[in-house]
Protein backbone atom coordinates (compact mmCIF):
# COMPACT_ATOMS: atom_id res chain seq x y z
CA UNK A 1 0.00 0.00 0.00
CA UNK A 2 3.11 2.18 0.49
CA UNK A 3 4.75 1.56 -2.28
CA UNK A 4 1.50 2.36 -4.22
CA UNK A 5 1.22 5.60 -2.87
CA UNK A 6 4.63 6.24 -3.39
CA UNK A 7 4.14 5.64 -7.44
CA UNK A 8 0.79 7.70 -7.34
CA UNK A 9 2.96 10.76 -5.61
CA UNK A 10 5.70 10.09 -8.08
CA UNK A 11 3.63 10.44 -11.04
CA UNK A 12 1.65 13.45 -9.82
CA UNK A 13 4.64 15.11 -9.14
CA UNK A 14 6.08 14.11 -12.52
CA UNK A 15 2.86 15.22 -14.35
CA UNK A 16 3.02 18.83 -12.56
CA UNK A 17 6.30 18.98 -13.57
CA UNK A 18 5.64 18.18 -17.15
CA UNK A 19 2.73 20.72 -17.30
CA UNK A 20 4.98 23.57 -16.06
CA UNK A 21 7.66 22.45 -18.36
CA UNK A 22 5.12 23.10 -21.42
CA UNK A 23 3.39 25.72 -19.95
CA UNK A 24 7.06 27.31 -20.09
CA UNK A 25 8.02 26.36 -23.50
CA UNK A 26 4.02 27.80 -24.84
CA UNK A 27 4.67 31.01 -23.09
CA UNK A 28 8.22 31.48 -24.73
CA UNK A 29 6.84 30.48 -28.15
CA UNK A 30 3.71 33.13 -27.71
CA UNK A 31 4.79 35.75 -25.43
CA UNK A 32 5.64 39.22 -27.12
CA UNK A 33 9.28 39.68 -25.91
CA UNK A 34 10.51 43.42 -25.90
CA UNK A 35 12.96 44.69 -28.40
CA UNK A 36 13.76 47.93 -30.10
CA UNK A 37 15.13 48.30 -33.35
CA UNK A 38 15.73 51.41 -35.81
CA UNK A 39 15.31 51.71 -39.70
CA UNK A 40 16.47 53.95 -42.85
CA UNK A 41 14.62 53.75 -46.03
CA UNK A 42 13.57 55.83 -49.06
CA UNK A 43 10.55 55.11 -50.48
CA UNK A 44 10.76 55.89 -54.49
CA UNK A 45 7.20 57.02 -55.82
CA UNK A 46 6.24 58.01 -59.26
CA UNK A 47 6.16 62.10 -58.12
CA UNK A 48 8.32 61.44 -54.34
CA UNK A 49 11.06 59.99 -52.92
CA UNK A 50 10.35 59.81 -49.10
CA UNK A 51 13.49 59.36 -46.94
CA UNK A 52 12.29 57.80 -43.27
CA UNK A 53 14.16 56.91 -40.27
CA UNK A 54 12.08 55.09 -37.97
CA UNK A 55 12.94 53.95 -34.61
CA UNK A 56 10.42 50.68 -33.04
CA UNK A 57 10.06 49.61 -29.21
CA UNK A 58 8.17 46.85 -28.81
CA UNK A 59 6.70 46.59 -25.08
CA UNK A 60 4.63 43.24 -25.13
CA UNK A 61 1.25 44.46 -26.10
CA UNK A 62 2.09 47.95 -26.60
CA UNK A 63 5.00 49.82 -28.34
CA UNK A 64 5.91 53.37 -29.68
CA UNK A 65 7.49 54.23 -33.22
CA UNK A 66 9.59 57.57 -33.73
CA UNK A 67 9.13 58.45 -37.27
CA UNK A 68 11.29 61.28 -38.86
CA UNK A 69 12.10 61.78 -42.17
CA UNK A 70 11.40 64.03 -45.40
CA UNK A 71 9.70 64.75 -49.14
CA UNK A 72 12.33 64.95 -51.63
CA UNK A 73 9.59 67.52 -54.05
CA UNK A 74 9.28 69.88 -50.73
CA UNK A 75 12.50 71.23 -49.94
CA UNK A 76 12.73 72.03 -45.57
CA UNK A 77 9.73 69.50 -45.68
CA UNK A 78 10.31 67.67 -42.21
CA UNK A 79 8.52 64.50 -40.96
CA UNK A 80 8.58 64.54 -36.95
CA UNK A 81 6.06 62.02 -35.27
CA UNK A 82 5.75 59.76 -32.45
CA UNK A 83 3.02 56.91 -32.37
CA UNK A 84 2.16 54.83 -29.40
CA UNK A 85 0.14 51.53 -30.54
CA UNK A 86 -1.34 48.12 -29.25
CA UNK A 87 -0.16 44.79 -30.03
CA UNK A 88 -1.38 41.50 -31.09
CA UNK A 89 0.54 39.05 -32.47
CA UNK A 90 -0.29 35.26 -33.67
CA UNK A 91 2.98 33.54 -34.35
CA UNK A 92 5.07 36.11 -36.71
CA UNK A 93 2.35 38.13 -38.44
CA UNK A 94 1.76 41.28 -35.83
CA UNK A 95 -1.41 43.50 -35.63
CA UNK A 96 -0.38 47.24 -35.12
CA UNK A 97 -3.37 49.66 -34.07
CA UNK A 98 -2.62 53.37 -33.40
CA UNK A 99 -3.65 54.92 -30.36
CA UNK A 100 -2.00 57.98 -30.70
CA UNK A 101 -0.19 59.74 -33.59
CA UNK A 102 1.89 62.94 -32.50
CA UNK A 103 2.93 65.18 -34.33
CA UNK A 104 5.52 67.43 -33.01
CA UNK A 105 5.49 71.27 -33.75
CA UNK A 106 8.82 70.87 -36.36
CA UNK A 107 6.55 68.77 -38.83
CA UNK A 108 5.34 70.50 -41.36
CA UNK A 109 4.35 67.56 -43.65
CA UNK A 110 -0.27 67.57 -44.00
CA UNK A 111 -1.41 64.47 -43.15
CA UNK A 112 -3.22 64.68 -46.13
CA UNK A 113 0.12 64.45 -48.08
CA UNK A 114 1.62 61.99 -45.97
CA UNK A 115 -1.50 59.76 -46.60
CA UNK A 116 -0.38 59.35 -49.93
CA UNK A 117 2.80 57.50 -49.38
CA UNK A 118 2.56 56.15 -46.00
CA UNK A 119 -0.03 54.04 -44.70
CA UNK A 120 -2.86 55.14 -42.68
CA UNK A 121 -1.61 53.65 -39.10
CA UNK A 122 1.41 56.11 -39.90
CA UNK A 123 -0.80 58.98 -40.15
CA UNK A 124 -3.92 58.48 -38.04
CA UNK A 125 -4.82 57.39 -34.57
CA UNK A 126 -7.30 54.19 -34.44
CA UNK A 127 -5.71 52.63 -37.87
CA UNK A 128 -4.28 49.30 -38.29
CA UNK A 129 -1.72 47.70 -40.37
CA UNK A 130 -0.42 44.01 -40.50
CA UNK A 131 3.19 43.65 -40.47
CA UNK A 132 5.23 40.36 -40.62
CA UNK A 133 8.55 41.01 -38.28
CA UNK A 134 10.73 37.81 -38.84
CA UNK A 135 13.84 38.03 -36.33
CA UNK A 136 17.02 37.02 -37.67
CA UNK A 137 19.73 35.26 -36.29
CA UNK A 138 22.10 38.61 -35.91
CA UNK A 139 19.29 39.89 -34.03
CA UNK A 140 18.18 41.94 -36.48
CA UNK A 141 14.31 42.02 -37.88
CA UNK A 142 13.02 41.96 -41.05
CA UNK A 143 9.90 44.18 -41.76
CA UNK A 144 7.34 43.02 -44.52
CA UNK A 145 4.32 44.48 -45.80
CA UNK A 146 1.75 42.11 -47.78
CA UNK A 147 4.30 39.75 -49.15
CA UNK A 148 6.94 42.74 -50.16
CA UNK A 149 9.87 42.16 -47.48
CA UNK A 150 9.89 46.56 -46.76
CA UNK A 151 13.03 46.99 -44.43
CA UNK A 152 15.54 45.30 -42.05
CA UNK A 153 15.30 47.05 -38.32
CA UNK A 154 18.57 46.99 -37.24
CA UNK A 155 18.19 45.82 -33.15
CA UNK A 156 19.03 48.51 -30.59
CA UNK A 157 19.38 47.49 -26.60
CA UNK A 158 16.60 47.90 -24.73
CA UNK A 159 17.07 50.10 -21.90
């Protein structure tokens, strides 16, 4: 009768290991892990070239993007926002909705112009965009838009 108990024990213990061995392993495989990471593109356009520098921190389900740049066509033209959004994520395909889009009092680029070469969620508050971020092994994160691959984001150290 001991020794029974003793098995029934062992295995309970063994199967409460086991489930917080894979409870472990699910929430490393879905948990949004922080990272930062910073950009430079130009964006070539029939009428524009748009030069961006954009600068990512991912915060588990929230994050904030720095987004400065400038229209080649507009000489002075400046680009200077900051945009806080929510995160949802289902394996590497990541939902972006803006909360807030900021514009700080050195932009001088409408909205109405931006519109036409950035998306919406880069312009607007309450707009979404789907982005796939694929992390490479330097650490390093490629960007892609529909099934374009847009722009490596170079990692930065979280601080």
């Amino acid at each position: 009768m001991t020794r029974h108990r003793q098995m029934l024990s062992l295995l309970a213990l063994l199967f409460i290991a086991a489930a917080v061995v894979l409870g472990y392993f699910l929430w490393q495989r879905y948990a949004i892990k922080p990272f930062s990471c910073q950009a430079n593109l130009v964006q070539h356009h029939k009428d524009e070239k748009v030069s961006l520098w954009l600068n990512y921190r991912f915060d588990g389900k929230s994050g904030t993007l720095s987004m400065n740049g400038r229209l080649q066509s507009e000489p002075g033209s400046i680009i200077d926002r900051k945009i806080s959004f929510r995160v949802a994520r289902k394996d590497n395909v990541w939902l972006l909705t803006s909360e807030n889009n900021l514009t700080f009092p050195g932009d001088n680029v409408a909205d109405r112009l931006l519109e036409k070469y950035e998306p919406q969620f880069f312009v607007y508050s309450g707009k979404s965009i789907y982005i796939r971020i694929n992390e490479q092994q330097n650490d390093n994160y490629i960007f892609t838009l529909g099934t374009l691959p847009t722009y490596v984001c170079r990692s930065t150290k979280n601080e």
